[in-house]
Protein backbone atom coordinates (compact mmCIF):
# COMPACT_ATOMS: atom_id res chain seq x y z
CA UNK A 1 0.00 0.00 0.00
CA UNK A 2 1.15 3.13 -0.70
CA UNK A 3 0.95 6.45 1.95
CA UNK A 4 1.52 9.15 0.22
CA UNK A 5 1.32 13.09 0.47
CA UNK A 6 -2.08 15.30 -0.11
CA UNK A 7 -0.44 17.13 -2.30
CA UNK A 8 -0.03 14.10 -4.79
CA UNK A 9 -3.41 12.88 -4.47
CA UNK A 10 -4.36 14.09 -8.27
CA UNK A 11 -1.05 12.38 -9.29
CA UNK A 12 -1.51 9.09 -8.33
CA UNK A 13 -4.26 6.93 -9.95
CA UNK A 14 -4.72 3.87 -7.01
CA UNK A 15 -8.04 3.67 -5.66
CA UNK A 16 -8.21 5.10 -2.21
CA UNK A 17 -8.67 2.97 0.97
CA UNK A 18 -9.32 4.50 4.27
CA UNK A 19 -8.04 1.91 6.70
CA UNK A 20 -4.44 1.47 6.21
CA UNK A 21 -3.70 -2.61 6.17
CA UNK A 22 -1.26 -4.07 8.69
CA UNK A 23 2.11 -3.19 7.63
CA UNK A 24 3.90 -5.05 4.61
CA UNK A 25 6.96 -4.99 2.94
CA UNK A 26 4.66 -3.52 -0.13
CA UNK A 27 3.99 -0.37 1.82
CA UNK A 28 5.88 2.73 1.02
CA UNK A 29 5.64 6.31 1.93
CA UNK A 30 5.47 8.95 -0.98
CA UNK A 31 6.19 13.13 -0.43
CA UNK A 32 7.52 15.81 -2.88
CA UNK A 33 11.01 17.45 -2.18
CA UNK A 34 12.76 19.95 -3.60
CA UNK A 35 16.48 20.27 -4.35
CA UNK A 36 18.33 23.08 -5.94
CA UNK A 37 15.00 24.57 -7.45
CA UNK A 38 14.09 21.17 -9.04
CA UNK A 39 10.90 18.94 -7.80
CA UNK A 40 11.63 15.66 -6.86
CA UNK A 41 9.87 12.80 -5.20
CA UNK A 42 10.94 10.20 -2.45
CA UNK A 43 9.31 7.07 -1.66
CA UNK A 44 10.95 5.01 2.09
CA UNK A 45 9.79 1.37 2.04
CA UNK A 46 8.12 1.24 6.09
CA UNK A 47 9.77 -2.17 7.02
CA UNK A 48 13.04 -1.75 5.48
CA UNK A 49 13.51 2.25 5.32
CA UNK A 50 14.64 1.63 1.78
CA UNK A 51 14.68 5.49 -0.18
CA UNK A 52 13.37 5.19 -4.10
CA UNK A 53 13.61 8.64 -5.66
CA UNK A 54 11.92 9.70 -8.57
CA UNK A 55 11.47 12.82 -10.66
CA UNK A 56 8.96 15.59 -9.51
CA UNK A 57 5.13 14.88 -11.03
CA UNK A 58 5.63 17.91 -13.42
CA UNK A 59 8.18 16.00 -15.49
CA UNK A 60 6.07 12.64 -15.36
CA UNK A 61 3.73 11.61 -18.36
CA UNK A 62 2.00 8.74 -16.11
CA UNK A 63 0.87 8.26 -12.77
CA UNK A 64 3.43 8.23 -9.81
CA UNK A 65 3.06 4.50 -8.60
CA UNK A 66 3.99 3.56 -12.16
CA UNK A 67 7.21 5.60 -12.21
CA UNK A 68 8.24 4.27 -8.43
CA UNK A 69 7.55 0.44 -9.41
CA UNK A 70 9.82 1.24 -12.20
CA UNK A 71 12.74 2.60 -10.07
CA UNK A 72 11.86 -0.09 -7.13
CA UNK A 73 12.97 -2.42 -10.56
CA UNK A 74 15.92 -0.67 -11.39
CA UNK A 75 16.52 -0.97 -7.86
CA UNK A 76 16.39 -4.08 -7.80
CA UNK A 77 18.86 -4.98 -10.89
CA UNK A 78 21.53 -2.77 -9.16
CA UNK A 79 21.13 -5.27 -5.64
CA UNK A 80 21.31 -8.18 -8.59
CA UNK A 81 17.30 -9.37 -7.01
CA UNK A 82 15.82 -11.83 -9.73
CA UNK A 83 14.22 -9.75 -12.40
CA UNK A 84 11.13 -12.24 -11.97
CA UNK A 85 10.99 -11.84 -8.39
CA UNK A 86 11.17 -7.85 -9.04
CA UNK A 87 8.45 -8.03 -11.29
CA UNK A 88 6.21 -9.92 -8.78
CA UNK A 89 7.05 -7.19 -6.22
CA UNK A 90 6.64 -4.44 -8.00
CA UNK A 91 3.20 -5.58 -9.77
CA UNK A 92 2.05 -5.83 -5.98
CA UNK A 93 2.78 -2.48 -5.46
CA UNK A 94 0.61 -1.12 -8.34
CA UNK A 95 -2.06 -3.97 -7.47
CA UNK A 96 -2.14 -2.16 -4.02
CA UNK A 97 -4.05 1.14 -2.70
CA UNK A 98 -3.36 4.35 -1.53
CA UNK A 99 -4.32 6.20 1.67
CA UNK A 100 -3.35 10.31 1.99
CA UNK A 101 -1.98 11.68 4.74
CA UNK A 102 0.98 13.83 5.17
CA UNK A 103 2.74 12.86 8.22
CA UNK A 104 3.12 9.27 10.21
CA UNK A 105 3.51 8.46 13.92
CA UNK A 106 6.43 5.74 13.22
CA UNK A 107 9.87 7.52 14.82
CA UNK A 108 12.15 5.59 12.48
CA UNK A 109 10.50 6.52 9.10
CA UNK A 110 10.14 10.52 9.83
CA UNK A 111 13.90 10.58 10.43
CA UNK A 112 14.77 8.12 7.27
CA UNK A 113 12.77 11.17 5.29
CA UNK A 114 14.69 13.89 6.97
CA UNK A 115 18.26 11.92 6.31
CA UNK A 116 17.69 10.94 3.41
CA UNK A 117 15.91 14.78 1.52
CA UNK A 118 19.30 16.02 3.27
CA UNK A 119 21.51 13.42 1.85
CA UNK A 120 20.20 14.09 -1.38
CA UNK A 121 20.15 17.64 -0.84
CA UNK A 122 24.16 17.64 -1.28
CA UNK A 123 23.80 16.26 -4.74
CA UNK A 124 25.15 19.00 -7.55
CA UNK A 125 23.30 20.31 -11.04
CA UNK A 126 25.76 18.78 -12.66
CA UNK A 127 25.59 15.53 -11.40
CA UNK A 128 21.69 15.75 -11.69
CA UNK A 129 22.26 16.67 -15.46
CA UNK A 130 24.66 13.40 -16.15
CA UNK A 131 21.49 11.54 -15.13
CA UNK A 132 18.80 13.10 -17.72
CA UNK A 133 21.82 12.98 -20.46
CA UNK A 134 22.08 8.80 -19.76
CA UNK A 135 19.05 7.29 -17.85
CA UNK A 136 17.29 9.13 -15.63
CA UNK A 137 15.65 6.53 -13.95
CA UNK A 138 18.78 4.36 -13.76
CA UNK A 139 20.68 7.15 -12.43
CA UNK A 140 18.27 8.11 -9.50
CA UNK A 141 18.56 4.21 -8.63
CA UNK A 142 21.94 4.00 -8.61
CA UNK A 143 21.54 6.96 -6.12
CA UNK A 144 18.60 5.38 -3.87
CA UNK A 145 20.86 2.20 -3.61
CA UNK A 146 23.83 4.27 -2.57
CA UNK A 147 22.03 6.56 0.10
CA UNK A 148 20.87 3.51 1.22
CA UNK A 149 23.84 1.56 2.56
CA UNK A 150 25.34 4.96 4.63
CA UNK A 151 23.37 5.00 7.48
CA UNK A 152 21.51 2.02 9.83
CA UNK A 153 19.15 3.68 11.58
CA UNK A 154 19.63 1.98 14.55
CA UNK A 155 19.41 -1.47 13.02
CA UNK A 156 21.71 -4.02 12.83
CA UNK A 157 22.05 -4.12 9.26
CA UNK A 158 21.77 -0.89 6.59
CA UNK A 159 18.42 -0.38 4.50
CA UNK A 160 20.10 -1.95 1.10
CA UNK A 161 20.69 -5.05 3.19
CA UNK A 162 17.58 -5.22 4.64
CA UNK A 163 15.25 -4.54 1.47
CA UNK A 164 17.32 -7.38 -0.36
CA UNK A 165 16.71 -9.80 2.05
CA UNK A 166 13.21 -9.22 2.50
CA UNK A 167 12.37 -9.38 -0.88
CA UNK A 168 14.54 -12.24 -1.25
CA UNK A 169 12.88 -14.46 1.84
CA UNK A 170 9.05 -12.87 0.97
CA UNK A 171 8.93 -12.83 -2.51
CA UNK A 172 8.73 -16.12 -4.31
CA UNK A 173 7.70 -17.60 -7.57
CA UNK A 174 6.12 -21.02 -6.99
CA UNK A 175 6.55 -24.12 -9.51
CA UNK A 176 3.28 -24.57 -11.38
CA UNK A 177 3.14 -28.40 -10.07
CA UNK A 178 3.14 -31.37 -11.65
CA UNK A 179 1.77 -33.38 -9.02
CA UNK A 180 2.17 -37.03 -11.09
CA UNK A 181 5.88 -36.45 -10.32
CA UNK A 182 7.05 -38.58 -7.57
CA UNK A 183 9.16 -35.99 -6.11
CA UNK A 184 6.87 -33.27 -6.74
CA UNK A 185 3.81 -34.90 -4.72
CA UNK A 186 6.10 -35.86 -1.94
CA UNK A 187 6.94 -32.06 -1.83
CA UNK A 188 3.56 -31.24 -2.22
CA UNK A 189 2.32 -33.08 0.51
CA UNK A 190 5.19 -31.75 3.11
CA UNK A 191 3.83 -28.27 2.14
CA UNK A 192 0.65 -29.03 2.68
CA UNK A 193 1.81 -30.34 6.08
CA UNK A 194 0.45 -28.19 9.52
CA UNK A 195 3.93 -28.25 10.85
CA UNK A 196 5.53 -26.99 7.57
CA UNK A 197 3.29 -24.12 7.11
CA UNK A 198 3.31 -23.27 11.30
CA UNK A 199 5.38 -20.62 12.76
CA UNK A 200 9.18 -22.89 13.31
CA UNK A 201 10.39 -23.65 16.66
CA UNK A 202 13.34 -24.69 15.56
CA UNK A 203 14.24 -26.57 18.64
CA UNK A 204 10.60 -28.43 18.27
CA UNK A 205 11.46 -32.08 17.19
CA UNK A 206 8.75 -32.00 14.71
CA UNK A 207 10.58 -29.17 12.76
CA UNK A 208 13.63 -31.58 13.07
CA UNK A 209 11.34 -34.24 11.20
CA UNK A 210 10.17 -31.76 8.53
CA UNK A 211 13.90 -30.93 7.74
CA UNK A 212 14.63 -34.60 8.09
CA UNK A 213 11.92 -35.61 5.18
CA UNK A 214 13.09 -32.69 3.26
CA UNK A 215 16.68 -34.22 3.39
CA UNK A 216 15.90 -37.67 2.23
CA UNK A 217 13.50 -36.48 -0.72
CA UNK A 218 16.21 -33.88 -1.95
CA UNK A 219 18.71 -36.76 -1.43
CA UNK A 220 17.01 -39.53 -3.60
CA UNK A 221 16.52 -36.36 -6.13
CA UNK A 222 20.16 -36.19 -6.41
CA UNK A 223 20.92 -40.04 -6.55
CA UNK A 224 18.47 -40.15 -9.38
CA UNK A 225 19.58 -36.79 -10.67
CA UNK A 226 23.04 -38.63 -11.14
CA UNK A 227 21.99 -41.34 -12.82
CA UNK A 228 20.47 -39.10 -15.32
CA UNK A 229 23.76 -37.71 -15.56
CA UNK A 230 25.78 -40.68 -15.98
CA UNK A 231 23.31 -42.12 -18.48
CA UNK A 232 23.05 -39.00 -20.95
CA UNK A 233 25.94 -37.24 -20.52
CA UNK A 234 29.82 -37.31 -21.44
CA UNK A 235 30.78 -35.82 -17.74
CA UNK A 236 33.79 -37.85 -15.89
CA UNK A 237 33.30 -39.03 -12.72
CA UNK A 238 35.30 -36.08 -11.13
CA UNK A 239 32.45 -34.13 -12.52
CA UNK A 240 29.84 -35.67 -11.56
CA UNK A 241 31.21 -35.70 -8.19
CA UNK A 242 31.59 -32.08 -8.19
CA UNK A 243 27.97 -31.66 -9.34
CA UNK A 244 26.62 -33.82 -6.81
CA UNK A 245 28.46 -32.22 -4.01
CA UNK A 246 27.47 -28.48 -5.12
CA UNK A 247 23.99 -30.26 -5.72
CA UNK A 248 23.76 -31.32 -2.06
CA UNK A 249 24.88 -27.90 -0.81
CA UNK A 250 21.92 -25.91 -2.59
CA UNK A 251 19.12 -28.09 -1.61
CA UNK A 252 20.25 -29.43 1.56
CA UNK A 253 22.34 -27.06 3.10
CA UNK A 254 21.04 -23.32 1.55
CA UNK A 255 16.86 -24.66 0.65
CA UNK A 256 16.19 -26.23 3.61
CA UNK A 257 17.45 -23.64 6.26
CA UNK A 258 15.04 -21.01 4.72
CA UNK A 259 11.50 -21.87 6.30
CA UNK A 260 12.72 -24.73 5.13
CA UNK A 261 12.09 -24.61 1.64
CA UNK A 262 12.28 -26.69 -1.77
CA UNK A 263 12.81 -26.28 -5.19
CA UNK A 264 9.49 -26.01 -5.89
CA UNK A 265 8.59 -23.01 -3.75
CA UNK A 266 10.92 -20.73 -5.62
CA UNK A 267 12.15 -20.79 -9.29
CA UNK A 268 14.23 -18.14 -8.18
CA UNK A 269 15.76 -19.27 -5.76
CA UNK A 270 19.32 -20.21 -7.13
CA UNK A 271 19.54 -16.68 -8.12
CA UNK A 272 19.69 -16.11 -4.10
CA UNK A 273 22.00 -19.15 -3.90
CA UNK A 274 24.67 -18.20 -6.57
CA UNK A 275 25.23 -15.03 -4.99
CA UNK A 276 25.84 -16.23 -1.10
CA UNK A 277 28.13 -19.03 -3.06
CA UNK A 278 30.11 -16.29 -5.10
CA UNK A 279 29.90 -14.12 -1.76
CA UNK A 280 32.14 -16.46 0.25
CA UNK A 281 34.32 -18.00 -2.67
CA UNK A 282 37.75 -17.14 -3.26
CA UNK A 283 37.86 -14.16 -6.25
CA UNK A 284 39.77 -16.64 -8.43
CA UNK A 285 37.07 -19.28 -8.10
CA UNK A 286 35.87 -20.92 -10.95
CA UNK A 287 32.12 -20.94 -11.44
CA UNK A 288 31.40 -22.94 -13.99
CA UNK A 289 30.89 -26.12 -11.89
CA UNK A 290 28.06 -24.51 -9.86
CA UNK A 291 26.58 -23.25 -12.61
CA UNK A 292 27.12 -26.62 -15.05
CA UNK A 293 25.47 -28.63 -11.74
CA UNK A 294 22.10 -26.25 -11.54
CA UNK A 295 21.99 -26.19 -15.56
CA UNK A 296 21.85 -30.32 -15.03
CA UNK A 297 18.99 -29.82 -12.45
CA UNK A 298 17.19 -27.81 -14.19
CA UNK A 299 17.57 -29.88 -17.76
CA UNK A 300 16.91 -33.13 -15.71
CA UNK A 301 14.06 -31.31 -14.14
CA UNK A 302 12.20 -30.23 -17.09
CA UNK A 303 13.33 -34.05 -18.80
CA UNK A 304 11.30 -35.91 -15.91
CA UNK A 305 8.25 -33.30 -16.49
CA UNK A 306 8.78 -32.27 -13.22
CA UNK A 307 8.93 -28.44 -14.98
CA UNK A 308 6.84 -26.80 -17.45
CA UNK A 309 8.33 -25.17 -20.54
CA UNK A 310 7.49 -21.62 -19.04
CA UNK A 311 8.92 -22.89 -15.29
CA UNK A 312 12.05 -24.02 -16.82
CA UNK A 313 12.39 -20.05 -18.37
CA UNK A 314 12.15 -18.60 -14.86
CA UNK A 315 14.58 -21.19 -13.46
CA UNK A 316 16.78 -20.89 -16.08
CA UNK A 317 16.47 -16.68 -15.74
CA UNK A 318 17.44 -17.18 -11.92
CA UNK A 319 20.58 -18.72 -13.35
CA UNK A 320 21.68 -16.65 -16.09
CA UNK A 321 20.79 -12.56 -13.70
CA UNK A 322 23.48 -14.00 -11.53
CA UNK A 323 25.97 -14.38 -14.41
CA UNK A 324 25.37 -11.61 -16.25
CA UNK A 325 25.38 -9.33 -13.43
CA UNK A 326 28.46 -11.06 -12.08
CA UNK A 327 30.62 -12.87 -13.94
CA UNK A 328 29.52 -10.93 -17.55
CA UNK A 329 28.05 -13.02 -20.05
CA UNK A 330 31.24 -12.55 -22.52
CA UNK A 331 32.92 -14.93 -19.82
CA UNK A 332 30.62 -17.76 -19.27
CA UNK A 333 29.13 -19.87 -21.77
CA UNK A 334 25.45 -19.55 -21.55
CA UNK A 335 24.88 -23.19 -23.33
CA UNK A 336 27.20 -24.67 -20.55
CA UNK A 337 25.41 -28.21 -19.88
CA UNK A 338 24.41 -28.53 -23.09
CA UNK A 339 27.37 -29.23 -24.81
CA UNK A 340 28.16 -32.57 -23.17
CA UNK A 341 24.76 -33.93 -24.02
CA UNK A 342 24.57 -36.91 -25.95
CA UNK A 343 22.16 -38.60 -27.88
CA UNK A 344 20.05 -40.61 -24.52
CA UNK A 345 19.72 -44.66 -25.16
CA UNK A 346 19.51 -46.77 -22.24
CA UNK A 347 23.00 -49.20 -21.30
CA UNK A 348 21.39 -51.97 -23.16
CA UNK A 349 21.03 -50.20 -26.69
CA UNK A 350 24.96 -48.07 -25.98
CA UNK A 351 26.37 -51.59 -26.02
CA UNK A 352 24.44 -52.57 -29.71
CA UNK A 353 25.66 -48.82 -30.71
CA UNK A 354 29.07 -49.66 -29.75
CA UNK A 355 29.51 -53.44 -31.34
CA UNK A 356 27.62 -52.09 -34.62
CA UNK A 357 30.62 -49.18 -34.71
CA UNK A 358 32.75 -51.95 -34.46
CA UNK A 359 31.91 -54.81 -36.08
CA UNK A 360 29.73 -52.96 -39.32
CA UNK A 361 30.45 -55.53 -41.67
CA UNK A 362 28.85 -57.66 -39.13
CA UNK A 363 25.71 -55.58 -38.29
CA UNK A 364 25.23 -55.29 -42.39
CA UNK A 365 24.86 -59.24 -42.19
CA UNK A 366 22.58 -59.16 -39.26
CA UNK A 367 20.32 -56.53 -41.37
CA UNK A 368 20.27 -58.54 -44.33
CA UNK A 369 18.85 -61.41 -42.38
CA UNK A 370 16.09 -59.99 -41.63
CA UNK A 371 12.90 -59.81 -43.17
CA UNK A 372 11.29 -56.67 -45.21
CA UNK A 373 8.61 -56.64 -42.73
CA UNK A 374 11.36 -56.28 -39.72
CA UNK A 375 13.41 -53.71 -41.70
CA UNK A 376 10.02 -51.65 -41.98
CA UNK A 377 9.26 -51.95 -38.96
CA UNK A 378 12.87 -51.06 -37.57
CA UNK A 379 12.69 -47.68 -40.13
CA UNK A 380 9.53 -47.02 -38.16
CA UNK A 381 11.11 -47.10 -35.17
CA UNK A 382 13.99 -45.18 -35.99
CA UNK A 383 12.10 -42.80 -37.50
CA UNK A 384 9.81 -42.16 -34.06
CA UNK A 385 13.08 -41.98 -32.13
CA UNK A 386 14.23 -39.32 -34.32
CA UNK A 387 10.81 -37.07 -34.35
CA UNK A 388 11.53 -37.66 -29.90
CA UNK A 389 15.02 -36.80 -29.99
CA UNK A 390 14.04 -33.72 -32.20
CA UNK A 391 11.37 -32.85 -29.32
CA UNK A 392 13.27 -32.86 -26.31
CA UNK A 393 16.43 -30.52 -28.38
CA UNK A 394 13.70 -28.29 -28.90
CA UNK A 395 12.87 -27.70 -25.40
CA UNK A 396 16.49 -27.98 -24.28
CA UNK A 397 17.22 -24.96 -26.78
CA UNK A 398 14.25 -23.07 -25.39
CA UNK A 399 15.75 -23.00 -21.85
């Protein structure tokens, strides 16, 4: 919900709601400030004192909400926050009302407005003018994240931290289940749970037993997860043992220590992952095995139907904001899983590959016994395995 000044009320086109709703991380405060002669707008987010500024109305062609959601975005690109998971936010905030008033009884938030108008305040013509000459919007972002990370306000952390991990932990993107999944109905049902969706105690032994199921269903995930691996791919055992190790560290040691959660309840959620990993890794680290073992999860994922076509494109998004924001794209190879994919028969049919690369002259003899009727219906075969194979590229290739 949005509190904002009298003075906007013609410039902001929410509906109106009298009785302001408990307080939520949606709810922002809105005034007009001015700043070397020039109108300007600030918005402070009420649980995490985050500052969004925004031109004055006179130099806006739409209404004000729309202008903040777009800054709160840009704001959210500069903290490296899913662009997904922004989105989600943001359309909250214009889904939201508005209630007028022009000052607040909360302490905290009257003296984030007077630090931050000041802050702000120092800010030269010049550098003002940079901004319009590149992006405006950008700019004043850049700017709201900066001001942001000065001062704590008596908290323990600064607003930049705070606002990140809120909408990190709040916001989420839930899988569109497949509940004929084996893994996805067991995670279903564990959601569904009373003790997973209660308040944790986390010394209560039946949060101990929640964490515990989690554990083993992520855990037979990753044995079966490997098998995939070893049966369609070219990766060497060091690999895969990498994979399953970096595996086992994102859904049993990061997932399940936030509520706990699963794979499921966030397709952004190794966005969140990738950047505590690259927080506490050396600088020369290499990242390509983290990122080659969630590309495998997510291809295995959507090759089990455990993922939808349009799931699969916001997991894959949570993978690829993290390394174009920090490793650059120029440096990573955005097919990196694919290219060790092979074509996917079982053991049974590699070993008839192999001896008919072998021993052609052979296999021609074995072909020629058979009879028209079992070369027809062999064609036909091949043929259906070929319009499959063709299927599941396609969908690989629009990851």
């Amino acid at each position: 919900m949005l509190y904002a000044s009298n003075v906007l009320e013609e410039d902001i086109k929410l509906s109106e709601e009298k009785k302001p709703s408990p307080t939520s991380l949606r709810d922002w405060t809105i005034r007009p400030f001015t700043i070397n002669g020039i109108s300007m707008v600030l918005a402070v987010n009420h649980e995490t004192l985050m500052p969004a500024i925004i031109p004055g109305v006179e130099y806006l062609r739409v209404g004000v909400e729309f202008v903040l959601a777009q800054v709160v975005k840009q704001i959210c690109s500069r903290l490296a926050i899913n662009p997904d998971k922004a989105t989600r936010y943001t359309d909250q905030i214009l889904n939201g009302g508005v209630a007028y008033r022009n000052t607040s009884n909360d302490f905290l938030l009257e003296r984030a407005f007077r630090y931050y108008v000041d802050a702000f305040s120092k800010i030269t013509p010049e550098e003002l003018e940079s901004y319009e000459e590149n992006d405006l919007l950008m700019g004043l972002a850049m700017e709201s994240v900066t001001l942001a990370d000065r001062e704590r306000f008596g908290r323990q952390e600064t607003p930049m931290i705070n606002f990140t991990d809120q909408i990190v932990n709040q916001v989420r993107i839930p899988m569109i289940t497949n509940k004929g999944n084996y893994f996805v109905r067991r995670w279903v049902d564990l959601n569904n749970s009373p003790t997973y969706l209660a308040n944790f105690d986390e010394q209560a032994p039946e949060v101990q037993a929640v964490y515990d199921q989690l554990i083993d269903i992520n855990t037979e995930l990753i044995a079966d997860l490997m098998t995939w691996v070893e049966t369609y791919t070219t990766t060497d055992e060091k690999t895969r043992a990498q994979i399953k190790e970096l595996l086992d560290q994102y859904l049993n040691d990061y997932l399940t220590q936030r509520r706990p959660m699963c794979v499921i309840d966030d397709l952004t959620s190794p966005t969140d992952f990738l950047l505590q990993w690259e927080a506490f890794a050396p600088d020369d680290a290499d990242p390509e095995p983290i990122l080659l073992a969630l590309r495998y999860l997510i291809m295995y994922m959507q090759t089990t139907e455990m993922l939808s076509i349009k799931d699969s494109h916001v997991l894959m998004r949570a993978v690829q904001v993290v390394i174009a924001n920090r490793w650059g794209e120029s440096n990573i190879d955005l097919n990196l899983g694919y290219k060790d994919m092979i074509a996917q028969p079982d053991k049974t049919t590699q070993e008839f590959i192999d001896l008919m690369k072998k021993f052609p002259d052979s296999f021609f003899e074995f072909l020629r016994n058979l009879s028209p009727r079992e070369r027809l219906t062999m064609i036909d075969q091949l043929t259906q395995l070929n319009k499959e194979d063709a299927a599941k590229n396609w969908k690989g290739d629009n990851l």
